[in-house]
C-alpha atoms as a PDB file:
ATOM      1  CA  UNK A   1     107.285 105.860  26.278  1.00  0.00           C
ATOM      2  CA  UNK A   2     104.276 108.051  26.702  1.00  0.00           C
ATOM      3  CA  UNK A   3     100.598 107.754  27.811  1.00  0.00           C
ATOM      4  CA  UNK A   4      98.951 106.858  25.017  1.00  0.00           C
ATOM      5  CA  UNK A   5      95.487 105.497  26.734  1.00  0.00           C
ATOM      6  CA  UNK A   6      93.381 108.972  25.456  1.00  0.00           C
ATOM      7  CA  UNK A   7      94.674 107.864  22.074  1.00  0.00           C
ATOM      8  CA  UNK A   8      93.502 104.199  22.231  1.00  0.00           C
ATOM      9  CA  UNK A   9      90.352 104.858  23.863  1.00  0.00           C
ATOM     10  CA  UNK A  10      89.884 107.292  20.696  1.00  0.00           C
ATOM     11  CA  UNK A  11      90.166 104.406  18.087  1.00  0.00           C
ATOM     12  CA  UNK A  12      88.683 101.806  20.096  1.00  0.00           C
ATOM     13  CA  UNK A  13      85.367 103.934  19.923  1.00  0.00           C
ATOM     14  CA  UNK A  14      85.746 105.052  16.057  1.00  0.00           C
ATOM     15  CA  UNK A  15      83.906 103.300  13.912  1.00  0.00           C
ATOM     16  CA  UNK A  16      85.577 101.336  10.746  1.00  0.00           C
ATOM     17  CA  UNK A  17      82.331 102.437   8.574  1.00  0.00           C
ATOM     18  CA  UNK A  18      83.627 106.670   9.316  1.00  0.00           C
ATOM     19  CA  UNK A  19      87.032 105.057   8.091  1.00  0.00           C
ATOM     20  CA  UNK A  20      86.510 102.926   5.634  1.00  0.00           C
ATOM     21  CA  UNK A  21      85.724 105.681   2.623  1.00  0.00           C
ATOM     22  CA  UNK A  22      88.989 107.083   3.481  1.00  0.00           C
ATOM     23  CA  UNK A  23      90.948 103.716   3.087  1.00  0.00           C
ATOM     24  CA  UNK A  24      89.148 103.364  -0.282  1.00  0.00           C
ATOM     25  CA  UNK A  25      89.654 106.953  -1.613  1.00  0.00           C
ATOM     26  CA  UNK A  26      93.743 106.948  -0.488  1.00  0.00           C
ATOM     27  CA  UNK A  27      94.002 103.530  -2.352  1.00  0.00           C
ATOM     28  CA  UNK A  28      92.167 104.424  -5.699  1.00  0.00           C
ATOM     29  CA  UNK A  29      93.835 108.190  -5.044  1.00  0.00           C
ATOM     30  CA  UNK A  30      97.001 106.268  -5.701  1.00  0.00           C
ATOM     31  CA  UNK A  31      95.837 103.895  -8.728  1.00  0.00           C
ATOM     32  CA  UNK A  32      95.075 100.722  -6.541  1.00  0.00           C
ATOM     33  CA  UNK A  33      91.739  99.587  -6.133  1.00  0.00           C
ATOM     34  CA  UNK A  34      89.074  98.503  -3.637  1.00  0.00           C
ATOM     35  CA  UNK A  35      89.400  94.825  -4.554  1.00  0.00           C
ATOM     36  CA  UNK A  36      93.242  95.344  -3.811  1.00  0.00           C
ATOM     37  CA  UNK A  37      92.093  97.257  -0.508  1.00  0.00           C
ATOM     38  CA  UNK A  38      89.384  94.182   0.186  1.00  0.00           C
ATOM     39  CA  UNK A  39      92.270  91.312  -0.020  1.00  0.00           C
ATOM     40  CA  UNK A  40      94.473  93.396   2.177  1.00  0.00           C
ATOM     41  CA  UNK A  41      91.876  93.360   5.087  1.00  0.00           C
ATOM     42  CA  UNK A  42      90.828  89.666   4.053  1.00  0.00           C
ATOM     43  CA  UNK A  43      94.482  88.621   4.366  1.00  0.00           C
ATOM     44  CA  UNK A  44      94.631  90.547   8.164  1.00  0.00           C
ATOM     45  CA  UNK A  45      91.570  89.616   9.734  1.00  0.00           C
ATOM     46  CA  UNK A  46      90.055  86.870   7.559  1.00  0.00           C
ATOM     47  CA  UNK A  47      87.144  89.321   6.579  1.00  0.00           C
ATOM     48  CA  UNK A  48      85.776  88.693   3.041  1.00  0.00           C
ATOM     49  CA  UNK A  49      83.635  91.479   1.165  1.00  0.00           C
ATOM     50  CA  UNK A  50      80.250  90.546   2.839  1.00  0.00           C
ATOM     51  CA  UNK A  51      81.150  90.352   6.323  1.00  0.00           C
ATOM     52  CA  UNK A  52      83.152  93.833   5.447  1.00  0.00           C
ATOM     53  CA  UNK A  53      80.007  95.687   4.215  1.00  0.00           C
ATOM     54  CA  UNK A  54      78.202  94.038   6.875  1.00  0.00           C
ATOM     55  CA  UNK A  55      80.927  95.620   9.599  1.00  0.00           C
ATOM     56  CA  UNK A  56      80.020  99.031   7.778  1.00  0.00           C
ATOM     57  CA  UNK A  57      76.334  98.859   7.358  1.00  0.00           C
ATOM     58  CA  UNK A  58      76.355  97.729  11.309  1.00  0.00           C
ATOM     59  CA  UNK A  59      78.585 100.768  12.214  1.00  0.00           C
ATOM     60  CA  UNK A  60      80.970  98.655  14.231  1.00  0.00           C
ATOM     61  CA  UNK A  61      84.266 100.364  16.303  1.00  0.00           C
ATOM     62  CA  UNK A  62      87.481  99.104  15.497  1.00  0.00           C
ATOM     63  CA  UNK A  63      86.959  97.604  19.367  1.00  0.00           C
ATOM     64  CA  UNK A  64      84.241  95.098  17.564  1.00  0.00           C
ATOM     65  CA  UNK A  65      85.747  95.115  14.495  1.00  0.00           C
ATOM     66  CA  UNK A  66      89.241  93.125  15.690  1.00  0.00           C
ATOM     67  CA  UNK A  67      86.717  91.455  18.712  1.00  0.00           C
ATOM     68  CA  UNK A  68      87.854  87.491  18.576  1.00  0.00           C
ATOM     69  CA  UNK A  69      89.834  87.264  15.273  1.00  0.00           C
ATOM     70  CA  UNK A  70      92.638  85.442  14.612  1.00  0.00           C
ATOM     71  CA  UNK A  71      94.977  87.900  12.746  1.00  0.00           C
ATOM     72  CA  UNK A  72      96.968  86.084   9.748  1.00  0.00           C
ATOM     73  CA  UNK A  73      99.771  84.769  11.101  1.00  0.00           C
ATOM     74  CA  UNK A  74     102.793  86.607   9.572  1.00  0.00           C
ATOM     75  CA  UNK A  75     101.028  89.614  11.031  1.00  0.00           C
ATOM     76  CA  UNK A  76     104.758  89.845  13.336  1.00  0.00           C
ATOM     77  CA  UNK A  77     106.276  90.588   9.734  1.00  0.00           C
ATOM     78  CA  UNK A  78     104.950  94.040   9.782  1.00  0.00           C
ATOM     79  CA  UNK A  79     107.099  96.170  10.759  1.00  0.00           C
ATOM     80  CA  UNK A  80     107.714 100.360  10.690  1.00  0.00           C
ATOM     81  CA  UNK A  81     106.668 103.385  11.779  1.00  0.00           C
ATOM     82  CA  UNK A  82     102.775 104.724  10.735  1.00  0.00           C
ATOM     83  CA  UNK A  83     101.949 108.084  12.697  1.00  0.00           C
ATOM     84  CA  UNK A  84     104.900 108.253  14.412  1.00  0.00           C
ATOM     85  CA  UNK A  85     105.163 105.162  16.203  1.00  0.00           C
ATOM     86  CA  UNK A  86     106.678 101.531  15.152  1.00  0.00           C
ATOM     87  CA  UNK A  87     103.719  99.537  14.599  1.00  0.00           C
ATOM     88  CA  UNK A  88     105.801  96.747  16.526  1.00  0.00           C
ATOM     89  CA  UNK A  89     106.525  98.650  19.638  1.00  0.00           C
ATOM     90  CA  UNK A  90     102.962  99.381  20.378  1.00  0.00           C
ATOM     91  CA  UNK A  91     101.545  98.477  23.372  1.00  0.00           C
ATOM     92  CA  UNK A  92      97.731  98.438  23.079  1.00  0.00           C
ATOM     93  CA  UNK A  93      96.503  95.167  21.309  1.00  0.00           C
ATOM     94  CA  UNK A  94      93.996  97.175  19.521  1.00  0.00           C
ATOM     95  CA  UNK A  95      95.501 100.352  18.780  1.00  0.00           C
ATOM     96  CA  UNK A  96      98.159  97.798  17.359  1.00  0.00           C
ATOM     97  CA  UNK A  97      96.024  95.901  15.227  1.00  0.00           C
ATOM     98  CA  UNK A  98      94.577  99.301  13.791  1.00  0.00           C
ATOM     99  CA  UNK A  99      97.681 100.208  13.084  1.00  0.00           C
ATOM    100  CA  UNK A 100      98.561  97.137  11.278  1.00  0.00           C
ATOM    101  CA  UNK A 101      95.699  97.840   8.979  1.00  0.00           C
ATOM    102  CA  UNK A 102      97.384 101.315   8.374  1.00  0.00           C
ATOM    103  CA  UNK A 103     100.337 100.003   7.425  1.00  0.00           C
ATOM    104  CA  UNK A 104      99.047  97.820   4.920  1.00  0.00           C
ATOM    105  CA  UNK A 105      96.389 100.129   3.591  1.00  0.00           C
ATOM    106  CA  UNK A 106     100.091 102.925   3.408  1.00  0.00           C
ATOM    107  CA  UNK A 107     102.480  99.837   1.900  1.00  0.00           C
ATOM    108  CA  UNK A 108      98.883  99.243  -0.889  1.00  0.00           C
ATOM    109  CA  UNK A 109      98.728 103.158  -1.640  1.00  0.00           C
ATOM    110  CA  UNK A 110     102.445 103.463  -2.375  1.00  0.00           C
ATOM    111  CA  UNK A 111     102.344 101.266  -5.051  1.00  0.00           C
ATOM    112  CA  UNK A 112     104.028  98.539  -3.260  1.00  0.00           C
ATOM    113  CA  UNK A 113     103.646  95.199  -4.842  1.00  0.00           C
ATOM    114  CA  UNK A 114     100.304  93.426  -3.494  1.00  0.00           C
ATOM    115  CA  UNK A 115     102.600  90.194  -2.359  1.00  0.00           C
ATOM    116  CA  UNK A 116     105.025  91.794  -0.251  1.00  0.00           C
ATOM    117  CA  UNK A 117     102.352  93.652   1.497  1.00  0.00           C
ATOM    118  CA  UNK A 118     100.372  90.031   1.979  1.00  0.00           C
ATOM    119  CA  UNK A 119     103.794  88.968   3.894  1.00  0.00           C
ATOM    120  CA  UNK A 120     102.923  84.891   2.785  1.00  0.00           C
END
């Protein structure tokens, strides 16, 4: 497998509030909405919509953003490959939880039915 550190020091240090309006517009781009978007993330981290705007307005990294959560716990039930890598074979905690979030946000934008995505 190859070095990947560069990479994950590179989202660890992005922030989710220079992300976020790029989540929403590929989700509405693709007729879903921001609510649908706002459950996804709830269902992942346990995030509802205040504490998400107040990640944004804070401009926390994705290092603070995923900093002593519990991820839901069919989170192992994601599965598949999101910029080239399977989002299960990832080493890095956090560049795996990111991805996880990628995943979803992909599975929301292509229409796929809101509770397969949630995995319950």
């Amino acid at each position: 497998m190859k070095d990947t550190s560069h990479h994950d020091e590179k989202i660890a240090k992005m922030t989710f509030a220079s992300v976020y309006p790029h989540l929403v517009a590929k989700v509405e781009r693709k007729g879903r909405t921001k609510e649908e978007l706002h459950q996804v993330i709830e269902w992942l981290t346990g995030y509802n919509d205040k504490k998400i705007q107040e990640l944004i307005d804070k401009k926390v990294t994705f290092e603070k953003f995923f900093e002593g959560i519990t991820l839901h716990p069919n989170v192992h039930l994601i599965k598949g490959v999101i910029c080239g890598y399977r989002v299960e074979d990832i080493q890095n905690p956090l560049t795996q939880k990111v991805r996880y979030l990628d995943k979803l946000v992909d599975e929301l934008a292509k229409g796929k039915p809101i509770e397969k995505i949630l995995r319950s």
